[in-house]
Protein backbone atom coordinates (compact mmCIF):
# COMPACT_ATOMS: atom_id res chain seq x y z
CA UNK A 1 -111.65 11.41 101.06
CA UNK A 2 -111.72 8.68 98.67
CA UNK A 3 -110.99 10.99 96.01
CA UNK A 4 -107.69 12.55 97.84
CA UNK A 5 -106.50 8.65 98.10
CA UNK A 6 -107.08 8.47 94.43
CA UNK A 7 -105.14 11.30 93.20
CA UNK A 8 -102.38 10.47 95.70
CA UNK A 9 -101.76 7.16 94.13
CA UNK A 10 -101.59 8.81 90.57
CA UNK A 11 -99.15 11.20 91.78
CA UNK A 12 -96.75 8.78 92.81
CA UNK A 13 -97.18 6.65 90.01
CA UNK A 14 -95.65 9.73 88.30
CA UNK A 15 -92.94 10.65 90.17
CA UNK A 16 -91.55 7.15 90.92
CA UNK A 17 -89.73 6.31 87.92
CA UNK A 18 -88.25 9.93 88.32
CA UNK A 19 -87.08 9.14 92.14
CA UNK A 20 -85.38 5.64 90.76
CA UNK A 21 -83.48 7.68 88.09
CA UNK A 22 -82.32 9.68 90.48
CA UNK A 23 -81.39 7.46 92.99
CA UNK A 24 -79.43 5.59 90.55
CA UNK A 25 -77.48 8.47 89.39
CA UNK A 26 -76.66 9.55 93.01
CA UNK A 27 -75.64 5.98 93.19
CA UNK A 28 -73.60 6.14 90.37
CA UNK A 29 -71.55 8.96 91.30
CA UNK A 30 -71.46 7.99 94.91
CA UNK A 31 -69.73 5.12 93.15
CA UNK A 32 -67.26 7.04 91.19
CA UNK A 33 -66.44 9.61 93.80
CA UNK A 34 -65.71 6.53 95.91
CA UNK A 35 -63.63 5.16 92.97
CA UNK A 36 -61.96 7.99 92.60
CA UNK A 37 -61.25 8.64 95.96
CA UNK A 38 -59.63 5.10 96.94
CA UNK A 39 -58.01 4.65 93.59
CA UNK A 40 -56.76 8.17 92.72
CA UNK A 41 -53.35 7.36 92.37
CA UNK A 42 -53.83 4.54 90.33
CA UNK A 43 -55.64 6.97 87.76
CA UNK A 44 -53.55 9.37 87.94
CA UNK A 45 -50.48 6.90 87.22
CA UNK A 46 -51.98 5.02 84.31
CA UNK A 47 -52.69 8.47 82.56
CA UNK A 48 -48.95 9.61 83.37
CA UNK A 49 -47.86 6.05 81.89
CA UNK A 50 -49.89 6.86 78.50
CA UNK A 51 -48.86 9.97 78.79
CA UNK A 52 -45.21 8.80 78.61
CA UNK A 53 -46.31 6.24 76.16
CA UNK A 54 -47.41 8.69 73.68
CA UNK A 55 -44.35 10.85 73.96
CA UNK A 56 -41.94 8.01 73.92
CA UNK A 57 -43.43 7.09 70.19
CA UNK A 58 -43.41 10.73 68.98
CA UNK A 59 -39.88 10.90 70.36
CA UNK A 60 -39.07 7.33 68.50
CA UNK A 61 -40.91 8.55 65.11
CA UNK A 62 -38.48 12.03 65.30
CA UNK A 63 -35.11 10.14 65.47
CA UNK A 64 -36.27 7.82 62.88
CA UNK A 65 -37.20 10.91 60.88
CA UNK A 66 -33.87 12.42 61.59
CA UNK A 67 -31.65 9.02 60.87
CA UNK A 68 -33.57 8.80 57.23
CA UNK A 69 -32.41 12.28 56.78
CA UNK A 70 -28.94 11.91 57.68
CA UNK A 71 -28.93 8.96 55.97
CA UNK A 72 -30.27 11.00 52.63
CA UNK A 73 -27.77 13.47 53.14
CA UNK A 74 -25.08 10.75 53.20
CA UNK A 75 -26.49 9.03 50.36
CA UNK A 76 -26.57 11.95 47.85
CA UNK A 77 -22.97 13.26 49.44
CA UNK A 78 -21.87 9.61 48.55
CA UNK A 79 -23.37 10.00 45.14
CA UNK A 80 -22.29 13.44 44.27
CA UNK A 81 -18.52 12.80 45.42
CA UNK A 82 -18.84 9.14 43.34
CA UNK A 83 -19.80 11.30 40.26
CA UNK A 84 -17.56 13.78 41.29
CA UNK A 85 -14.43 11.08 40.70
CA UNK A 86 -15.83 9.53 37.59
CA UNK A 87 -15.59 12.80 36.11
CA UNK A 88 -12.53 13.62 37.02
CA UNK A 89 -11.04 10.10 35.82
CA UNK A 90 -13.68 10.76 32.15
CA UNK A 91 -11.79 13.88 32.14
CA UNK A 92 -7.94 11.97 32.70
CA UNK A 93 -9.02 9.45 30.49
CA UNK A 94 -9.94 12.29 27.64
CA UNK A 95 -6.99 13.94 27.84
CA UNK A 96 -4.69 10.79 27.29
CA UNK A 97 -7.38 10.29 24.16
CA UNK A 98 -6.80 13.67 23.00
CA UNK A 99 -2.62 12.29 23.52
CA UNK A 100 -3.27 9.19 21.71
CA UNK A 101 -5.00 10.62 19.17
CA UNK A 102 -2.01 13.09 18.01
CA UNK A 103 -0.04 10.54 18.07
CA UNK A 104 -2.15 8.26 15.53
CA UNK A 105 -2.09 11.57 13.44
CA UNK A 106 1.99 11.74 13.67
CA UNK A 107 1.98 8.22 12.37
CA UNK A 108 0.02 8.46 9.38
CA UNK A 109 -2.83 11.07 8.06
CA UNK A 110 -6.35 10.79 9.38
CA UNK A 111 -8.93 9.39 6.67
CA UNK A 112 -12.33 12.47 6.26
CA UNK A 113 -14.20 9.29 7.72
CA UNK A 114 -11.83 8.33 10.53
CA UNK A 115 -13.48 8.79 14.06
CA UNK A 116 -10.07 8.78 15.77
CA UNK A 117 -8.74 11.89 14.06
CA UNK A 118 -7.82 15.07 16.30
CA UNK A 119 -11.24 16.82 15.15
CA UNK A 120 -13.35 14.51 16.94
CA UNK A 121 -11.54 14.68 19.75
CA UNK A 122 -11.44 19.09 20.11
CA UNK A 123 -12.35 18.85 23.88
CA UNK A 124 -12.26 22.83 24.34
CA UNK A 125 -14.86 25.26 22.79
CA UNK A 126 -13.34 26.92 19.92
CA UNK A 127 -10.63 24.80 19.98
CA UNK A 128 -11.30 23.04 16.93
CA UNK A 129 -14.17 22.34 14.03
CA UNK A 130 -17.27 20.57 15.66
CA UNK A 131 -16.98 16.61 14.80
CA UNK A 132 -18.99 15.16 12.44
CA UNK A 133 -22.42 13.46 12.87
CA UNK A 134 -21.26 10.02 13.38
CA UNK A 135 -17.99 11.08 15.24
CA UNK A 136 -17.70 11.20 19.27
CA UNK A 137 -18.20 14.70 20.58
CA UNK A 138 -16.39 15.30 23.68
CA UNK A 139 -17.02 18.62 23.80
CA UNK A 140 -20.83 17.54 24.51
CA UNK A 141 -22.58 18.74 27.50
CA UNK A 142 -24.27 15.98 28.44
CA UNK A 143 -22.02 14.41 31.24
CA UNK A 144 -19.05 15.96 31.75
CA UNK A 145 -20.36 19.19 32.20
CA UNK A 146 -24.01 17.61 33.85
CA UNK A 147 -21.78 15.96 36.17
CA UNK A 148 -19.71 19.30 37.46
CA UNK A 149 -23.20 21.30 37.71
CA UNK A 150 -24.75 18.49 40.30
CA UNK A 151 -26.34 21.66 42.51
CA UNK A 152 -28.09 22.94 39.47
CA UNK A 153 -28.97 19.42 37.98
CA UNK A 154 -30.13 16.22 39.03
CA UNK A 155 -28.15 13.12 40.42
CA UNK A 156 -30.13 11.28 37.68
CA UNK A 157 -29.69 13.45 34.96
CA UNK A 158 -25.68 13.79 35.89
CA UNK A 159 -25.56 10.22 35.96
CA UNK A 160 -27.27 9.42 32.93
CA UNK A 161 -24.81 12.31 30.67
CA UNK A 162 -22.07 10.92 32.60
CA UNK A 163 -23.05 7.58 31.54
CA UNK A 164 -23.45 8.68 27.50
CA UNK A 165 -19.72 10.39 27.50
CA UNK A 166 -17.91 6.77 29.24
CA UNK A 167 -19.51 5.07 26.78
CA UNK A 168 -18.25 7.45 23.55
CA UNK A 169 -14.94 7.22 25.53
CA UNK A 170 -14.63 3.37 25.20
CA UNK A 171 -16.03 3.38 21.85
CA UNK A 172 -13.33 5.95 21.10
CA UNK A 173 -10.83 4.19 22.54
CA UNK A 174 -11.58 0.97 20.86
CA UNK A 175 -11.49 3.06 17.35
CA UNK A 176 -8.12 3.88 18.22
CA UNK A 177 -6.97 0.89 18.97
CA UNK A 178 -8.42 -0.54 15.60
CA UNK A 179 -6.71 2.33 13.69
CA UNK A 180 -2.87 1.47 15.53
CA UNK A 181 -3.44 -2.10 15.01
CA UNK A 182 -4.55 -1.44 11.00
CA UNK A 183 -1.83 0.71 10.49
CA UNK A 184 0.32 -1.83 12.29
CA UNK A 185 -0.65 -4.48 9.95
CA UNK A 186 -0.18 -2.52 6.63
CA UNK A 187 2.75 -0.99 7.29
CA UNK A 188 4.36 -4.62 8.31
CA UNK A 189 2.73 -5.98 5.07
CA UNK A 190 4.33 -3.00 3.18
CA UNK A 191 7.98 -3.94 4.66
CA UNK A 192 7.58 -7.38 3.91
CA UNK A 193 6.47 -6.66 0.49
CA UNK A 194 9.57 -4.42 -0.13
CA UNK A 195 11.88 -6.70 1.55
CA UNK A 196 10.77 -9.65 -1.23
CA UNK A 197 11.11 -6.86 -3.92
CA UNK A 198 14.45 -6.74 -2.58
CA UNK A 199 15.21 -10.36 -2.56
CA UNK A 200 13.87 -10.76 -6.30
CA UNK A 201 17.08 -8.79 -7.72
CA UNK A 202 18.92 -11.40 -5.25
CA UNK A 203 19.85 -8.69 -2.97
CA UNK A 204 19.93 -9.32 1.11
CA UNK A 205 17.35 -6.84 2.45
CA UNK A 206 19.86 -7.11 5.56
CA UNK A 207 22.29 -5.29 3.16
CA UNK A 208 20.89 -1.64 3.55
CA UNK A 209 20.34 -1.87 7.55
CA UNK A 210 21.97 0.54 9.42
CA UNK A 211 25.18 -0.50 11.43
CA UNK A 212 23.35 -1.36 14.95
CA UNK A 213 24.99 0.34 17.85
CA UNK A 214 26.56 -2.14 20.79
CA UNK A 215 23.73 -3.22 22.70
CA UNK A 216 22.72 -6.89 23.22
CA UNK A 217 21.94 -8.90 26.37
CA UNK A 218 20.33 -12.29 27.02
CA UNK A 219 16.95 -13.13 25.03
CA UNK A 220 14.18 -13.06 28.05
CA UNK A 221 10.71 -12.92 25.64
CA UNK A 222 8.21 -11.21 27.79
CA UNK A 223 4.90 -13.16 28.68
CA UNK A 224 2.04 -12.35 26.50
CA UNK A 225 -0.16 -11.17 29.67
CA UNK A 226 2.77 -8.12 29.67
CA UNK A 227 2.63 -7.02 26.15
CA UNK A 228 -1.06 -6.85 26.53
CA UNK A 229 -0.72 -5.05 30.07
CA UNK A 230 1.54 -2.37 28.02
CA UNK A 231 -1.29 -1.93 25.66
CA UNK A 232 -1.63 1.55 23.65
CA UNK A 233 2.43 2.33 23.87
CA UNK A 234 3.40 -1.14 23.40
CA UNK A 235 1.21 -1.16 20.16
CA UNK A 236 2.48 2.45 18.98
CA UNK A 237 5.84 1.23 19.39
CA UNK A 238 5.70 -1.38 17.09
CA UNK A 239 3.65 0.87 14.51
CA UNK A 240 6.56 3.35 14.82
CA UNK A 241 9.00 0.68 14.31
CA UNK A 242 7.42 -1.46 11.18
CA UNK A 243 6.53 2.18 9.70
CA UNK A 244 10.43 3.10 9.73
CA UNK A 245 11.01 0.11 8.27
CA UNK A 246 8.56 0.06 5.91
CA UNK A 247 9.53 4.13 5.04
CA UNK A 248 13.58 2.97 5.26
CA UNK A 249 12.47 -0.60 2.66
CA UNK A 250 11.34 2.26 0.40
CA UNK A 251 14.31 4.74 0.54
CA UNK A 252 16.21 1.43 -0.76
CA UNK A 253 14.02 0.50 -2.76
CA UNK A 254 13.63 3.95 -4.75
CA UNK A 255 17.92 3.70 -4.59
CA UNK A 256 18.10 0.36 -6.75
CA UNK A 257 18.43 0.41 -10.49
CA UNK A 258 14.77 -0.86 -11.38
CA UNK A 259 14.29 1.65 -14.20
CA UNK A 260 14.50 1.08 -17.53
CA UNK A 261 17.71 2.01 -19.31
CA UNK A 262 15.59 3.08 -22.47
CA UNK A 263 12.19 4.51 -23.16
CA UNK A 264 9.64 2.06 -23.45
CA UNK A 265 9.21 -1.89 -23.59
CA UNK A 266 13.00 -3.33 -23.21
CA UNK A 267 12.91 -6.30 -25.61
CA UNK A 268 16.10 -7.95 -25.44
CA UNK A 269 18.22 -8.99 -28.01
CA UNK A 270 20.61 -10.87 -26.47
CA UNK A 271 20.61 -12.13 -22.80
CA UNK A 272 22.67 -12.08 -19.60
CA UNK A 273 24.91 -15.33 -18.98
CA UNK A 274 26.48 -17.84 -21.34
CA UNK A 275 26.17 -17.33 -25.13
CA UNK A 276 27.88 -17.64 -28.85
CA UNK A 277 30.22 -14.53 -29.52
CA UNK A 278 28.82 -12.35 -32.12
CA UNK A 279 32.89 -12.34 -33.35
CA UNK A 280 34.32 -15.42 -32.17
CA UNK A 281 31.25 -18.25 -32.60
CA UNK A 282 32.87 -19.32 -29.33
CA UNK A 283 31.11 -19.78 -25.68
CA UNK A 284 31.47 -16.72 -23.91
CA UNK A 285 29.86 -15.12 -20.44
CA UNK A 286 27.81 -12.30 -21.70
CA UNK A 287 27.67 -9.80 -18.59
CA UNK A 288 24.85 -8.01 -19.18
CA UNK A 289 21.64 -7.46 -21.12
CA UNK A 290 21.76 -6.45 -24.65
CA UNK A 291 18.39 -4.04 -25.17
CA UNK A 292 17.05 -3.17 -28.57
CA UNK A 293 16.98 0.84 -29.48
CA UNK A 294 17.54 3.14 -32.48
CA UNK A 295 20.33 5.00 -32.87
CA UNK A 296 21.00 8.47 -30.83
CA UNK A 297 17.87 7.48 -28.20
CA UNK A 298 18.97 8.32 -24.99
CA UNK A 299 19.82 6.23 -22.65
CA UNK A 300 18.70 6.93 -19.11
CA UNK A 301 19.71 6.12 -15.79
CA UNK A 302 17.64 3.59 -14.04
CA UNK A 303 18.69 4.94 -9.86
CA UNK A 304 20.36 8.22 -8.62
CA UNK A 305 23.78 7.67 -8.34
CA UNK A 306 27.27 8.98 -9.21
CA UNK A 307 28.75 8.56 -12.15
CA UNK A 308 32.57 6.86 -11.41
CA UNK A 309 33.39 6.60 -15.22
CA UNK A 310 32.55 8.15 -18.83
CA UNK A 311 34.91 7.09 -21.11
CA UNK A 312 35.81 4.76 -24.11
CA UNK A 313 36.64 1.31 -22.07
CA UNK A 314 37.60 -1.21 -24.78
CA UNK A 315 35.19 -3.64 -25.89
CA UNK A 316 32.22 -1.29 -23.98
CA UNK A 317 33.44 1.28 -26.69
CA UNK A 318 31.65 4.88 -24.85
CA UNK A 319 30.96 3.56 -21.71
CA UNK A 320 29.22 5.53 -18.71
CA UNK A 321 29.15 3.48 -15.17
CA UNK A 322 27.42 4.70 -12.38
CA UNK A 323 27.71 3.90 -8.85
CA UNK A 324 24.47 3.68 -6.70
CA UNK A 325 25.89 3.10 -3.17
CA UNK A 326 25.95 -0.38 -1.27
CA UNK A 327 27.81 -2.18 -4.13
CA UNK A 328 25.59 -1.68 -6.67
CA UNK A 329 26.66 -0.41 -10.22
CA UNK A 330 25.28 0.16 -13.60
CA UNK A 331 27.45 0.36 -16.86
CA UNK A 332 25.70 1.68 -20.41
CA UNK A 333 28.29 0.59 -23.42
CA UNK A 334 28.70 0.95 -26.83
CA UNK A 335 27.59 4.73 -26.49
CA UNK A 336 27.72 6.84 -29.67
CA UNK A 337 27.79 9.86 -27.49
CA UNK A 338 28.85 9.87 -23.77
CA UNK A 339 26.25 13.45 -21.67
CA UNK A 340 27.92 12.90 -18.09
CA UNK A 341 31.02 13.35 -16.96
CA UNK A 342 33.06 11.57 -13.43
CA UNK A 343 31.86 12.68 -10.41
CA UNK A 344 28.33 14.17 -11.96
CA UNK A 345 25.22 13.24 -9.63
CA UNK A 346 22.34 12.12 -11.53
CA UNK A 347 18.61 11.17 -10.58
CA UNK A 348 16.42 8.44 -12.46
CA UNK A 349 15.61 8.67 -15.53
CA UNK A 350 18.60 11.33 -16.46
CA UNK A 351 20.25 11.11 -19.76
CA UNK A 352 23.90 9.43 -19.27
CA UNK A 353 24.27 9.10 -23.31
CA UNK A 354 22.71 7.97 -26.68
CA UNK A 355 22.63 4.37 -28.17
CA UNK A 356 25.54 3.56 -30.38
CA UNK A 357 27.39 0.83 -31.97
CA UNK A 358 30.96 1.42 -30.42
CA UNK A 359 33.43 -1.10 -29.19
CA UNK A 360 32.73 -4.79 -29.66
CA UNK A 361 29.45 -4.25 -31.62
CA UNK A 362 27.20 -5.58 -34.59
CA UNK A 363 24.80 -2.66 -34.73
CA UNK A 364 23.43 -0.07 -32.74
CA UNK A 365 21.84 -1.39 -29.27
CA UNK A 366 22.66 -0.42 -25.46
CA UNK A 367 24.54 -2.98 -23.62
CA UNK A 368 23.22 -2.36 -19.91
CA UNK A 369 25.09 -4.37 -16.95
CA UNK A 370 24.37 -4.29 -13.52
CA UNK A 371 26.80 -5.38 -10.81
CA UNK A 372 27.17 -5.82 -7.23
CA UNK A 373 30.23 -5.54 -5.54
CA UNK A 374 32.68 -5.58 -9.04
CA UNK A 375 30.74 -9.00 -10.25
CA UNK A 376 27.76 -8.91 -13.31
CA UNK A 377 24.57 -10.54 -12.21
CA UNK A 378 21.32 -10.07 -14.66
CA UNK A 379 19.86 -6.61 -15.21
CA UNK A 380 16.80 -8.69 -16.21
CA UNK A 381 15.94 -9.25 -12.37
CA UNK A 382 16.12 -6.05 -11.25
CA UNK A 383 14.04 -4.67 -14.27
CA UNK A 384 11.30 -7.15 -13.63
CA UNK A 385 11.29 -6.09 -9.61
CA UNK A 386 11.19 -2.43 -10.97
CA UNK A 387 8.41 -3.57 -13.51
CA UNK A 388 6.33 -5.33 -10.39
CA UNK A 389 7.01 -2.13 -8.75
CA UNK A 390 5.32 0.22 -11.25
CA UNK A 391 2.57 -1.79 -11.69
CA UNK A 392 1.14 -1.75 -8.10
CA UNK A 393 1.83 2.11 -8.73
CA UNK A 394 -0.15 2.00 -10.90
CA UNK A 395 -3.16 0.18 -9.30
């Protein structure tokens, strides 16, 4: 009996902790079935709420996705159609390059080392040799045509090839506008170098001009902010117009008697202006130069011209005159032979005669006058101008 009570006791020693677990988790879940029970549509809202929550965000996260997409499409449309114009206004501003450029080559031929002549500026395959190394090739591929292939190429790389041709464009342009403003310069130092040629025979350069037609008007002078707003045509206009004068300077010039009447150095025996009379000892205007020569050279005409006389005229003795236009005349006396006749045209450096001792004469020598309009003035200035001439010929 005793022993019964013993192994009772044991028994439930074991299976006690067993009954408190489970009577704890019955308790548990009589809690949570309770829970659920009085609270069940509080659950089931809060889950709907996160539920909603979490939608809401992915919902948020999509539009934001699709607004940085639009906005990319926008973005390179922006950037393709930007390119798009700067190519088309590299491609305007080319063409009026390729314009300016035959123009520069109208005014005066293109130097082998000038970047502005028309070869660097052959825009169309085949149109023209390939420029040279350290000329601007706008035939190049690397913006232009990167710029009109955007699909197949890069915004980058368009932009960067785009960027390389503007910049050979402006440094085109600014060789250009170098080039017009050197030629500018020499041809106005070339006019004013011909118009003092001019002066030294005492000649008007006014003289030769052209009769202006009727045009006039008050004197408004423009503002300097203008002329520079007219830029490239304003600049090729006054190029053009110092290069006629400059080409019109030399037409004269090349039409005044600044030869020499005789074959080499012209030493003068007697000179223009007030002197003793070889016959009379007396003071007499001597109206021209007395030159030095054997007898029979030929004497030459010093300007193209038309002879007006070839005859025996007194004290001249043979005597050849020759009328250059504007008032200007040349008379070769004391001929022993007379090779023209009136009316003949002859160029510089023709034979009009040979040296002689006729007329009023000691010994053989040309007597060569120049006049302007009927009256003497001294040969010596115009052979001195035609002297100055030659020599920066020569250099």
């Amino acid at each position: 009996m005793q022993g019964s009570k013993i192994v009772l006791r044991s028994a439930s020693r074991r299976t006690a902790p067993f009954l408190a677990a489970s009577l704890a988790l019955a308790l548990l879940w009589a809690l949570g079935a309770t829970y659920l029970i009085v609270f069940h549509d509080e659950v089931l809202a809060g889950f709907v709420a996160r539920q909603g929550a979490m939608r809401d965000a992915y919902e948020a996260q999509l539009a934001e996705l699709r607004d940085r997409l639009d906005r990319d499409r926008r973005d390179r449309a922006g950037t393709e159609t930007g390119l798009a114009d700067r190519v088309t206004a590299a491609l305007e501003r080319q063409a009026e390059l390729e314009r300016r450029a035959a123009a520069l080559a109208g005014l005066a031929p293109p130097t082998p080392a000038d970047p502005t002549a028309t070869g660097a500026l052959s825009p169309r395959p085949g149109a023209g040799p390939a420029p040279a190394d350290d000329e601007p090739d706008l035939r190049s591929d690397d913006g232009a045509e990167a710029a009109r292939h955007l699909p197949r190429r890069s915004a980058l790389e368009a932009e960067t090839g785009l960027i390389r041709l503007e910049a050979r464009l402006d440094g085109l342009q600014a060789a250009q506008g170098e080039r017009l403003a050197g030629l500018s310069a020499r041809a106005g130092d070339e006019a004013q170098r011909l118009r003092g040629l001019i002066r030294r025979t005492g000649l008007d350069p006014a003289r030769f001009d052209a009769p202006s037609a009727g045009i006039g008007g008050p004197l408004v002078p423009l503002d300097s902010r203008v002329l520079d707003g007219a830029g490239f045509e304003a600049s090729l206009a006054l190029a053009r117009r110092s290069l006629a004068d400059g080409e019109r300077l030399r037409r004269t010039a090349a039409g005044l008697p600044l030869g020499r009447p005789i074959r080499g150095e012209a030493i003068v025996s007697s000179p223009f202006g007030t002197r003793l009379d070889p016959f009379t000892r007396g003071l007499a205007l001597h109206t021209g130069l007395d030159l030095k020569a054997e007898y029979g050279e030929p004497a030459r005409a010093t300007a193209p011209g038309r002879v007006v006389a070839a005859e025996a005229a007194g004290g001249y003795g043979n005597m050849v005159e020759i009328d250059h236009g504007h008032g200007l005349t040349t008379r070769f006396g004391h001929l022993a032979r007379i090779a023209v006749y009136p009316g003949q045209r002859v160029a510089a450096g023709d034979t009009v005669g040979s040296v002689g001792s006729t007329g009023r004469s000691t010994g053989a020598h040309l007597h060569y006058e120049t006049r302007i309009d009927g009256v003497p003035v001294d040969p010596q200035r115009f052979l001195n101008a035609g002297a100055t001439l030659a020599q920066r010929g020569a250099d």
